[in-house]
C-alpha atoms as a PDB file:
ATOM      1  CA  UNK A   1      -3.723  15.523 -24.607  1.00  0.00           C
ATOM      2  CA  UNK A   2      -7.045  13.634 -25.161  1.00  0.00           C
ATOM      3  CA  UNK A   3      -9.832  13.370 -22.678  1.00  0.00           C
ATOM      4  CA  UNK A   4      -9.287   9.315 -22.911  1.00  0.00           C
ATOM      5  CA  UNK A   5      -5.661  10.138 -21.892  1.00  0.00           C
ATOM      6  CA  UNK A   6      -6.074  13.051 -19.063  1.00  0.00           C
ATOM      7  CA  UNK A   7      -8.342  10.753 -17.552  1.00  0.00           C
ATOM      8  CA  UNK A   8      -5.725   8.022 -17.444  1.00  0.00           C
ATOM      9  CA  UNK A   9      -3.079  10.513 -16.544  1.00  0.00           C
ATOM     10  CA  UNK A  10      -4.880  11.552 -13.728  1.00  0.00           C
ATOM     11  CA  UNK A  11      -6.049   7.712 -12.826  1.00  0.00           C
ATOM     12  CA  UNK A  12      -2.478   6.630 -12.182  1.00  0.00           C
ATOM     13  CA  UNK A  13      -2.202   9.925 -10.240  1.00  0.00           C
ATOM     14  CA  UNK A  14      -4.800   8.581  -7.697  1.00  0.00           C
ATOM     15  CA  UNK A  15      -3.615   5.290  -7.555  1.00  0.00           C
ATOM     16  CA  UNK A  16       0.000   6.419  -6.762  1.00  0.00           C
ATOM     17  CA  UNK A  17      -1.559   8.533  -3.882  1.00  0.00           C
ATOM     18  CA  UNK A  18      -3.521   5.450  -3.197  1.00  0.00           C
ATOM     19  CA  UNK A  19      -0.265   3.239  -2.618  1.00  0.00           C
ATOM     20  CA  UNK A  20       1.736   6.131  -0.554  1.00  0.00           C
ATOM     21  CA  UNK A  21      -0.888   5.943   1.630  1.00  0.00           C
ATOM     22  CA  UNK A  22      -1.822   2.570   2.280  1.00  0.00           C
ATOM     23  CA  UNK A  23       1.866   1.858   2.930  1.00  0.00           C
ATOM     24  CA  UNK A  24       2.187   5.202   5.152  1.00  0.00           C
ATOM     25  CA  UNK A  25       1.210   2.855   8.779  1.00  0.00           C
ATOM     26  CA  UNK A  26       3.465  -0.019   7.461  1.00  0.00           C
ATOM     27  CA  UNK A  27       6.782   1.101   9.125  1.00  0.00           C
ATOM     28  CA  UNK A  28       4.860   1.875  12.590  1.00  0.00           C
ATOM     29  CA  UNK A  29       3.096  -1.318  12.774  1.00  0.00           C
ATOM     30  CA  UNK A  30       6.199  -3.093  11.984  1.00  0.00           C
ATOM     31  CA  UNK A  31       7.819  -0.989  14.781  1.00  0.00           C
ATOM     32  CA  UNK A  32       5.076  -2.272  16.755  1.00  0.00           C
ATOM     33  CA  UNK A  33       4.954  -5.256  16.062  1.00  0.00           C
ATOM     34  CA  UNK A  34       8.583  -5.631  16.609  1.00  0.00           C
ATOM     35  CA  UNK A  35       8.394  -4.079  20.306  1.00  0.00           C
ATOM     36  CA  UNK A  36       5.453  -6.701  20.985  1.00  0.00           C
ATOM     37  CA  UNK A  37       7.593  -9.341  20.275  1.00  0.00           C
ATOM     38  CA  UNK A  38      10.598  -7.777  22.922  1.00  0.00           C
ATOM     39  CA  UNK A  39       8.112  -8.195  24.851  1.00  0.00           C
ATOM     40  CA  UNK A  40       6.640 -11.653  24.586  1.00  0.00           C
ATOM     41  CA  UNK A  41       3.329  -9.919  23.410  1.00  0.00           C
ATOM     42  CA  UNK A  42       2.096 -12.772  20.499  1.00  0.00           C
ATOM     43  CA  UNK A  43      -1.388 -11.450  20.582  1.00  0.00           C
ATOM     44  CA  UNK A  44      -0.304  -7.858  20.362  1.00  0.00           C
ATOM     45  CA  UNK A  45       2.297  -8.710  17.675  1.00  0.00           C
ATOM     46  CA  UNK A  46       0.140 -10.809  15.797  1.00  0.00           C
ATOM     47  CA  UNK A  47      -2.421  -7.577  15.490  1.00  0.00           C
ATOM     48  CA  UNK A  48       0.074  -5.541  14.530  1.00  0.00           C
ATOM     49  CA  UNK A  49       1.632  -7.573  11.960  1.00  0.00           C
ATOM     50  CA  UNK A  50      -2.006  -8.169  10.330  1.00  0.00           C
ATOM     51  CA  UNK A  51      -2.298  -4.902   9.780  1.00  0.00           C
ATOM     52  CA  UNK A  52       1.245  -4.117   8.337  1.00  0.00           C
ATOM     53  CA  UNK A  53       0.396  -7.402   5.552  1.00  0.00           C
ATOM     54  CA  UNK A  54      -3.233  -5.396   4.988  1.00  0.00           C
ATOM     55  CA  UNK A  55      -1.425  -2.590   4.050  1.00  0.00           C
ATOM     56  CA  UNK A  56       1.152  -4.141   1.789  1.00  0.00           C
ATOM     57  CA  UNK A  57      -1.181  -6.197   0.360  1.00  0.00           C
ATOM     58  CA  UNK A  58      -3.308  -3.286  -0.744  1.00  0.00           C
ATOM     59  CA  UNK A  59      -0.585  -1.518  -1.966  1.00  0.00           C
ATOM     60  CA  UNK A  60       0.782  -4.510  -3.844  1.00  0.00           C
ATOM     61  CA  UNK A  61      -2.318  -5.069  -5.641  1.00  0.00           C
ATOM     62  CA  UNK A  62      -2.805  -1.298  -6.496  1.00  0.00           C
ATOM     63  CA  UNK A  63       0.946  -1.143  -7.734  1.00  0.00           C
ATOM     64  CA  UNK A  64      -0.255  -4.096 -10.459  1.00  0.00           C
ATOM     65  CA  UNK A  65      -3.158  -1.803 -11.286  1.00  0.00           C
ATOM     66  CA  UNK A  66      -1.121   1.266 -11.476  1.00  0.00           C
ATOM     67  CA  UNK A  67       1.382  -1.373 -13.565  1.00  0.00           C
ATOM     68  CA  UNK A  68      -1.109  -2.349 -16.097  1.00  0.00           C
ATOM     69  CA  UNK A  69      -2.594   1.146 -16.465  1.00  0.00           C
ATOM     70  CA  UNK A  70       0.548   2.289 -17.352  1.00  0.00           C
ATOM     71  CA  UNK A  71       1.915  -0.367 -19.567  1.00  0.00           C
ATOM     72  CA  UNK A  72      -1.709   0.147 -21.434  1.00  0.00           C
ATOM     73  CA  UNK A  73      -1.042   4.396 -21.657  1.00  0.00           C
ATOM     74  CA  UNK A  74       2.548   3.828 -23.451  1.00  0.00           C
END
């Protein structure tokens, strides 16, 4: 393997570890967000649910990275 390609290899590496953990609070915020709602909490769920969209957006626009990086390697 060339240096041009370990260092793409190990690029998509980080950006898969990237995406697992920007979507690693999603399900807990959602949980939260969910239980603020039960409980007539709009503020609370509205925080909450921010946070959860943060996170997916990040990971979206990393997994179009990650996308492109690959589609560029093969």
């Amino acid at each position: 393997m060339s240096a041009p390609e370990a260092v793409l290899v190990d690029r998509a590496a980080l950006l898969h570890d990237f995406i697992f953990e920007a979507l690693a609070p999603v399900e807990g915020d959602t949980a939260a967000a969910r239980l603020r709602l039960w409980h007539e909490d709009d503020s609370g769920a509205r925080y909450y649910l921010k946070r959860a969209v943060e996170c997916l957006k990040a990971a979206a626009k990393t997994f179009r990275e990650l996308e492109s990086l690959v589609g560029r390697a093969e």
